[in-house]
C-alpha atoms as a PDB file:
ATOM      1  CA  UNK A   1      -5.368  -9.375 -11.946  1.00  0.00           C
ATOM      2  CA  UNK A   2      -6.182  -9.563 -15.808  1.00  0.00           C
ATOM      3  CA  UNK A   3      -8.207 -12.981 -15.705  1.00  0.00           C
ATOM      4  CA  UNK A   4     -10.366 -11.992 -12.678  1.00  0.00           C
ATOM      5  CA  UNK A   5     -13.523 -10.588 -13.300  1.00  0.00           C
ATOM      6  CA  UNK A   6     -14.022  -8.274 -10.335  1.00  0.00           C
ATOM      7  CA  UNK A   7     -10.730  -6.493 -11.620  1.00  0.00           C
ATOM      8  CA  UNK A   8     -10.096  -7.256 -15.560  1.00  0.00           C
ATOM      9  CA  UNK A   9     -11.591  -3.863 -16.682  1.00  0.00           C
ATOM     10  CA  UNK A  10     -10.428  -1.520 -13.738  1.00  0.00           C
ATOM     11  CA  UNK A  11      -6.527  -2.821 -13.841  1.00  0.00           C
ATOM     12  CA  UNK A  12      -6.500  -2.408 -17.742  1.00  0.00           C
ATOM     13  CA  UNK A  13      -8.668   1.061 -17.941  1.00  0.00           C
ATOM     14  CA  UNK A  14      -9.573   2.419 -14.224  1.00  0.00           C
ATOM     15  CA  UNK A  15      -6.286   2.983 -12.410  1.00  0.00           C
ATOM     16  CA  UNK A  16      -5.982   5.593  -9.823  1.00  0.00           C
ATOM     17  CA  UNK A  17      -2.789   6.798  -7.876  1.00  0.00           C
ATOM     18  CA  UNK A  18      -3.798   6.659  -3.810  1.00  0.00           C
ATOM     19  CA  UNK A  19      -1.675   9.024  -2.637  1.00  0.00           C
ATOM     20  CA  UNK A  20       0.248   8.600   1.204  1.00  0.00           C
ATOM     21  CA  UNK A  21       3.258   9.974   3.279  1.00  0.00           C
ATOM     22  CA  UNK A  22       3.464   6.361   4.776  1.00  0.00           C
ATOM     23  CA  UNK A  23       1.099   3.568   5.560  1.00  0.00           C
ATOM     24  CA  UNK A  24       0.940   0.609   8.662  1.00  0.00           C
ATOM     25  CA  UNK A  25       1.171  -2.523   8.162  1.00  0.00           C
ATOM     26  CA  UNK A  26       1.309  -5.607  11.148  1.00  0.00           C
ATOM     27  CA  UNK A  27       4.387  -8.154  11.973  1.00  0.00           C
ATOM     28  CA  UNK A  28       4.161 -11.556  13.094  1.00  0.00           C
ATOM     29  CA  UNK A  29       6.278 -12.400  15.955  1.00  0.00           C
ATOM     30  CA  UNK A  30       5.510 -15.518  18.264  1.00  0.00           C
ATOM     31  CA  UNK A  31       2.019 -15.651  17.689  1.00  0.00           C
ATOM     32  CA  UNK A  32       1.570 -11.355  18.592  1.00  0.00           C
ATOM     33  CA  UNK A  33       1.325  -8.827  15.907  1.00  0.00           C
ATOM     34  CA  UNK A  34       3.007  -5.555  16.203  1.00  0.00           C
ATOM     35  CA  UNK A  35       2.627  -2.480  13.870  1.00  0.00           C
ATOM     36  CA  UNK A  36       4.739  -0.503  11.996  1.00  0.00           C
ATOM     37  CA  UNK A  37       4.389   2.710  10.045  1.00  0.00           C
ATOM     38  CA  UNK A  38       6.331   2.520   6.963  1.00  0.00           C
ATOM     39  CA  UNK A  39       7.949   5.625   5.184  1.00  0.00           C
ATOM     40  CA  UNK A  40      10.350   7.001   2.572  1.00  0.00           C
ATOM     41  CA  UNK A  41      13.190   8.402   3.810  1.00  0.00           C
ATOM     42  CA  UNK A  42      12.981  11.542   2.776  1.00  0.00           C
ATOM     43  CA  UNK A  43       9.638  11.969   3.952  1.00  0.00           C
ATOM     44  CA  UNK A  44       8.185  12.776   0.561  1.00  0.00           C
ATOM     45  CA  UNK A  45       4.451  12.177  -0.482  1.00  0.00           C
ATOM     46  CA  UNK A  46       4.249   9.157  -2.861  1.00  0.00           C
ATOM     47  CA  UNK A  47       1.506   7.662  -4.658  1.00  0.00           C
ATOM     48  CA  UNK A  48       0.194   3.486  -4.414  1.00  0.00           C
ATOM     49  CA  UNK A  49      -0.766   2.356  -7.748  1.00  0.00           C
ATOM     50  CA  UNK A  50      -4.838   1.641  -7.166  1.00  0.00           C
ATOM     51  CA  UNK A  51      -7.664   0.739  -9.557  1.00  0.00           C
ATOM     52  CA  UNK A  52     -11.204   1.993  -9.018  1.00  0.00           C
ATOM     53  CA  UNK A  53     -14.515   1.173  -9.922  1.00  0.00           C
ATOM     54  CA  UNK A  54     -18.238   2.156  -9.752  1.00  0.00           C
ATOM     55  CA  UNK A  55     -21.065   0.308  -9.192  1.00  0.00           C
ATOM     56  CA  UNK A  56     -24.495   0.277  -8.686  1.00  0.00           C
ATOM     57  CA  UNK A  57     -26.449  -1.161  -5.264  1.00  0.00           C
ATOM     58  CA  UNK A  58     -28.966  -3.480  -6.251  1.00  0.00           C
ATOM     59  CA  UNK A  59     -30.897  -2.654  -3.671  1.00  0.00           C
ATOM     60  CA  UNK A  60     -30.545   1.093  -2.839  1.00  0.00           C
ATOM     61  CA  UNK A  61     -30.056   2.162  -6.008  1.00  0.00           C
ATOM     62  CA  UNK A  62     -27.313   4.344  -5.076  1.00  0.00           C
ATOM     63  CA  UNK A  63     -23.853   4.588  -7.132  1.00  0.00           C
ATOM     64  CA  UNK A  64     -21.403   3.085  -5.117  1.00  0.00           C
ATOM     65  CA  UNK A  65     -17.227   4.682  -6.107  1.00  0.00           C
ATOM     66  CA  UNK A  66     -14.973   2.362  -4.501  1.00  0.00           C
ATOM     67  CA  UNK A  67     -11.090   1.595  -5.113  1.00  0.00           C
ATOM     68  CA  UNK A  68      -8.364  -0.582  -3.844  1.00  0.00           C
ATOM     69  CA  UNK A  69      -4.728  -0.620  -3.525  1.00  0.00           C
ATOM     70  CA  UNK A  70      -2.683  -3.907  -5.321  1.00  0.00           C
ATOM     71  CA  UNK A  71       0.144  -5.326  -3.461  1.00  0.00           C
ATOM     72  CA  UNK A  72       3.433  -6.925  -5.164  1.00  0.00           C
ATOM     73  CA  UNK A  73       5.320  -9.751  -3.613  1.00  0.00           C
ATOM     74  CA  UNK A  74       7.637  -7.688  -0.880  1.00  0.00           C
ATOM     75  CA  UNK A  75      10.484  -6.449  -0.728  1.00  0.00           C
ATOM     76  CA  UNK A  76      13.207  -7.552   2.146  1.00  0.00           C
ATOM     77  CA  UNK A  77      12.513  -4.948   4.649  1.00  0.00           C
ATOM     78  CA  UNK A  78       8.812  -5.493   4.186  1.00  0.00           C
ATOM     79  CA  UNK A  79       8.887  -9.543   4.037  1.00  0.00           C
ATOM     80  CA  UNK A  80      10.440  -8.880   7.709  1.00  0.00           C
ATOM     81  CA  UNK A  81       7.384  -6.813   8.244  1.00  0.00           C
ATOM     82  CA  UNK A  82       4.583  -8.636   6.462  1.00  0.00           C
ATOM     83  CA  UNK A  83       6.271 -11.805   7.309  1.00  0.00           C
ATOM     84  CA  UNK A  84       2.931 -14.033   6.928  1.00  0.00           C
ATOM     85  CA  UNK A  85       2.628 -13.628   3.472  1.00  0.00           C
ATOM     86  CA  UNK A  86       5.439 -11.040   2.186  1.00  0.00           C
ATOM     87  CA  UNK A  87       3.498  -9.152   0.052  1.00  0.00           C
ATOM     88  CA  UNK A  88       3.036  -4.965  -0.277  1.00  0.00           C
ATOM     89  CA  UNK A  89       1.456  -2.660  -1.272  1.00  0.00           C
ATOM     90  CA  UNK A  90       2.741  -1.290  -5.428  1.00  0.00           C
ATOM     91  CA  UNK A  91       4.662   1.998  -4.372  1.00  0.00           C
ATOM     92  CA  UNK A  92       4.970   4.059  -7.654  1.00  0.00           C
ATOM     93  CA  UNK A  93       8.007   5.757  -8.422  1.00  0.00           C
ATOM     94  CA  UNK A  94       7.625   9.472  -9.483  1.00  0.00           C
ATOM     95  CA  UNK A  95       8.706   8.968 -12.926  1.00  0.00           C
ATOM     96  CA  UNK A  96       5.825   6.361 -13.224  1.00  0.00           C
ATOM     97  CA  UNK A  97       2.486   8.086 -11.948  1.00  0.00           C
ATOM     98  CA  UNK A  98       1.478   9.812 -15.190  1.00  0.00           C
ATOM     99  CA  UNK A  99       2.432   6.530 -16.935  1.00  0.00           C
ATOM    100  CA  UNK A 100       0.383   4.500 -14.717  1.00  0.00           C
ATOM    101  CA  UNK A 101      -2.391   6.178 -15.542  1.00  0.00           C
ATOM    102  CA  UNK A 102      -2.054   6.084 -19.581  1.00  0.00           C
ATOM    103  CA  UNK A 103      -5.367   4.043 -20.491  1.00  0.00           C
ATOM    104  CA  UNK A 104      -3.178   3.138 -23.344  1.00  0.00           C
ATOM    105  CA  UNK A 105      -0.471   1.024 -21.690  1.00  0.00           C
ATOM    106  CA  UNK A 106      -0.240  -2.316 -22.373  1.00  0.00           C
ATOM    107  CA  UNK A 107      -0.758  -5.323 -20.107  1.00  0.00           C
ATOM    108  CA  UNK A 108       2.909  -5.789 -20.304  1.00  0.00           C
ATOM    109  CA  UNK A 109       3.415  -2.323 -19.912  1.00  0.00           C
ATOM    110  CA  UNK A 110       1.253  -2.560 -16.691  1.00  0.00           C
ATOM    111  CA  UNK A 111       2.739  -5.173 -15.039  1.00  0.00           C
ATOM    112  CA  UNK A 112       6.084  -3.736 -15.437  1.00  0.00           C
ATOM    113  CA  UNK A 113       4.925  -0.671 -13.413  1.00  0.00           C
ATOM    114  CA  UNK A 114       3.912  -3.416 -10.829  1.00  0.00           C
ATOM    115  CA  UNK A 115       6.866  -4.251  -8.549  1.00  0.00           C
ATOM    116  CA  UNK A 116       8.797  -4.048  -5.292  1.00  0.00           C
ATOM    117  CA  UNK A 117       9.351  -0.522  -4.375  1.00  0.00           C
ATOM    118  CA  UNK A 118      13.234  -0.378  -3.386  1.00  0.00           C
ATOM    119  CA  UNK A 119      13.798  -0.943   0.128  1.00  0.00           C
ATOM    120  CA  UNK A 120      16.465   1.477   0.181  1.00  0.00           C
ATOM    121  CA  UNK A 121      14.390   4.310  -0.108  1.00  0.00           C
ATOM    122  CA  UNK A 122      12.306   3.642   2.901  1.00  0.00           C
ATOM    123  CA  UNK A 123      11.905   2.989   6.525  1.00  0.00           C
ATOM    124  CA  UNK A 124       9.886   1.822   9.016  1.00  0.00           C
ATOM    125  CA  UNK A 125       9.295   1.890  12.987  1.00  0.00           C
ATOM    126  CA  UNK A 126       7.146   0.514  15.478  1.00  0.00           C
ATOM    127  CA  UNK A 127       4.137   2.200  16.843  1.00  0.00           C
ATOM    128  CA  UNK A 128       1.658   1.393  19.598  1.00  0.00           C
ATOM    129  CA  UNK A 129      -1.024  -1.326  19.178  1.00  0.00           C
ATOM    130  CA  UNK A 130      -4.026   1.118  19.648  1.00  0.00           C
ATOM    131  CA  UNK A 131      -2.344   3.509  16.817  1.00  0.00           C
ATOM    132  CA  UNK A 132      -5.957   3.824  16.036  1.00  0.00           C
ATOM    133  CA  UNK A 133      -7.176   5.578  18.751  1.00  0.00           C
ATOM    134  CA  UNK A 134      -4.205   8.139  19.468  1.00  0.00           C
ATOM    135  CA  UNK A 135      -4.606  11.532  19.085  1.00  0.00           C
ATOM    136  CA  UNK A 136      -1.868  13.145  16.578  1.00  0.00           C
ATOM    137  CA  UNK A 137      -1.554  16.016  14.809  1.00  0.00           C
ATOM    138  CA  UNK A 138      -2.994  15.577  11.023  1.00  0.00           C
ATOM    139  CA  UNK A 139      -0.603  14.970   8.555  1.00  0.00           C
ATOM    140  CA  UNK A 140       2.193  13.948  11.458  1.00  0.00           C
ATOM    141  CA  UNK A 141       3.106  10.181  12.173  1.00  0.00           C
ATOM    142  CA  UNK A 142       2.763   8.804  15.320  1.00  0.00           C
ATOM    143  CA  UNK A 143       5.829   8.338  17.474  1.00  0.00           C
ATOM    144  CA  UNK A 144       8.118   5.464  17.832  1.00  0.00           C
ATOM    145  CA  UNK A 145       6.961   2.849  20.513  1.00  0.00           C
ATOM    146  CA  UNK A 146       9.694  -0.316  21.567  1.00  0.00           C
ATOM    147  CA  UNK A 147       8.558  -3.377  22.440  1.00  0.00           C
ATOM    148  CA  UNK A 148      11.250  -4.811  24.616  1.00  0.00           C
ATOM    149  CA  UNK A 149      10.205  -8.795  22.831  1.00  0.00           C
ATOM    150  CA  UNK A 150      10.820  -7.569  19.593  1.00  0.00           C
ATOM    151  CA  UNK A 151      13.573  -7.806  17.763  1.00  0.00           C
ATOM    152  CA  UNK A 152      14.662  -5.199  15.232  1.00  0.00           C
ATOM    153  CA  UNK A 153      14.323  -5.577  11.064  1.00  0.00           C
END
């Protein structure tokens, strides 16, 4: 993250906070994947730590704003989950948004803010495969869906 080019000046003085009231993310099991929407368990709104960046299209012309979410190596529940490569996304703790985005922390300082969210604090259930295309109330998660294959975290 600090030797890259694409991200060397957004991790140490563009960081953003993405905020969510849970996210999806896909598990492996015998060669299928099957989703999951992943919450806290008290339902609260947290924030991802993000870095952002702007850019211009060569081409167009036009000022391009785009951002992106960094992921941590995961913790239990999610390795279960994200069992091909156990990573997830950096889940900010309260106490830690403001600090993430002080332009003056340090790169130590940074990747201390960067780690496994505790797995205590959150949840996570399956949901159908076309989650994508089901209608739901905005702001509400979709409902729990079993698959009958699957065995639990």
């Amino acid at each position: 993250m600090f030797e890259k080019p694409s991200f060397r000046a957004s991790i140490t003085k563009k960081r953003c906070l993405i905020p969510a009231c849970g996210f999806y993310d896909w598990r492996d099991y015998n060669g299928k994947k099957y989703p999951y929407y992943i919450y806290f368990k008290d339902r609260e709104l947290f924030s991802f730590a993000g870095i952002y960046e702007s850019w211009t299209d060569r081409e167009t012309g036009e000022l391009i704003n785009t951002y992106s979410m960094l992921t941590v190596d995961a913790n239990p529940m999610m390795a279960k989950i994200h069992n091909t490569k156990e990573r997830m996304p950096v889940i900010l703790a309260k106490a830690d948004e403001e600090r993430w985005l002080n332009p003056a922390l340090t790169k130590e300082d940074i990747a201390g803010l960067m780690k496994p969210y505790d797995e205590t604090l959150m949840a996570a259930y399956t949901v159908q495969k076309d989650f994508n295309k089901i209608h739901h109330e905005e702001g509400q998660a979709l409902p729990v869906f079993e698959y009958s294959e699957l065995p639990g975290l």
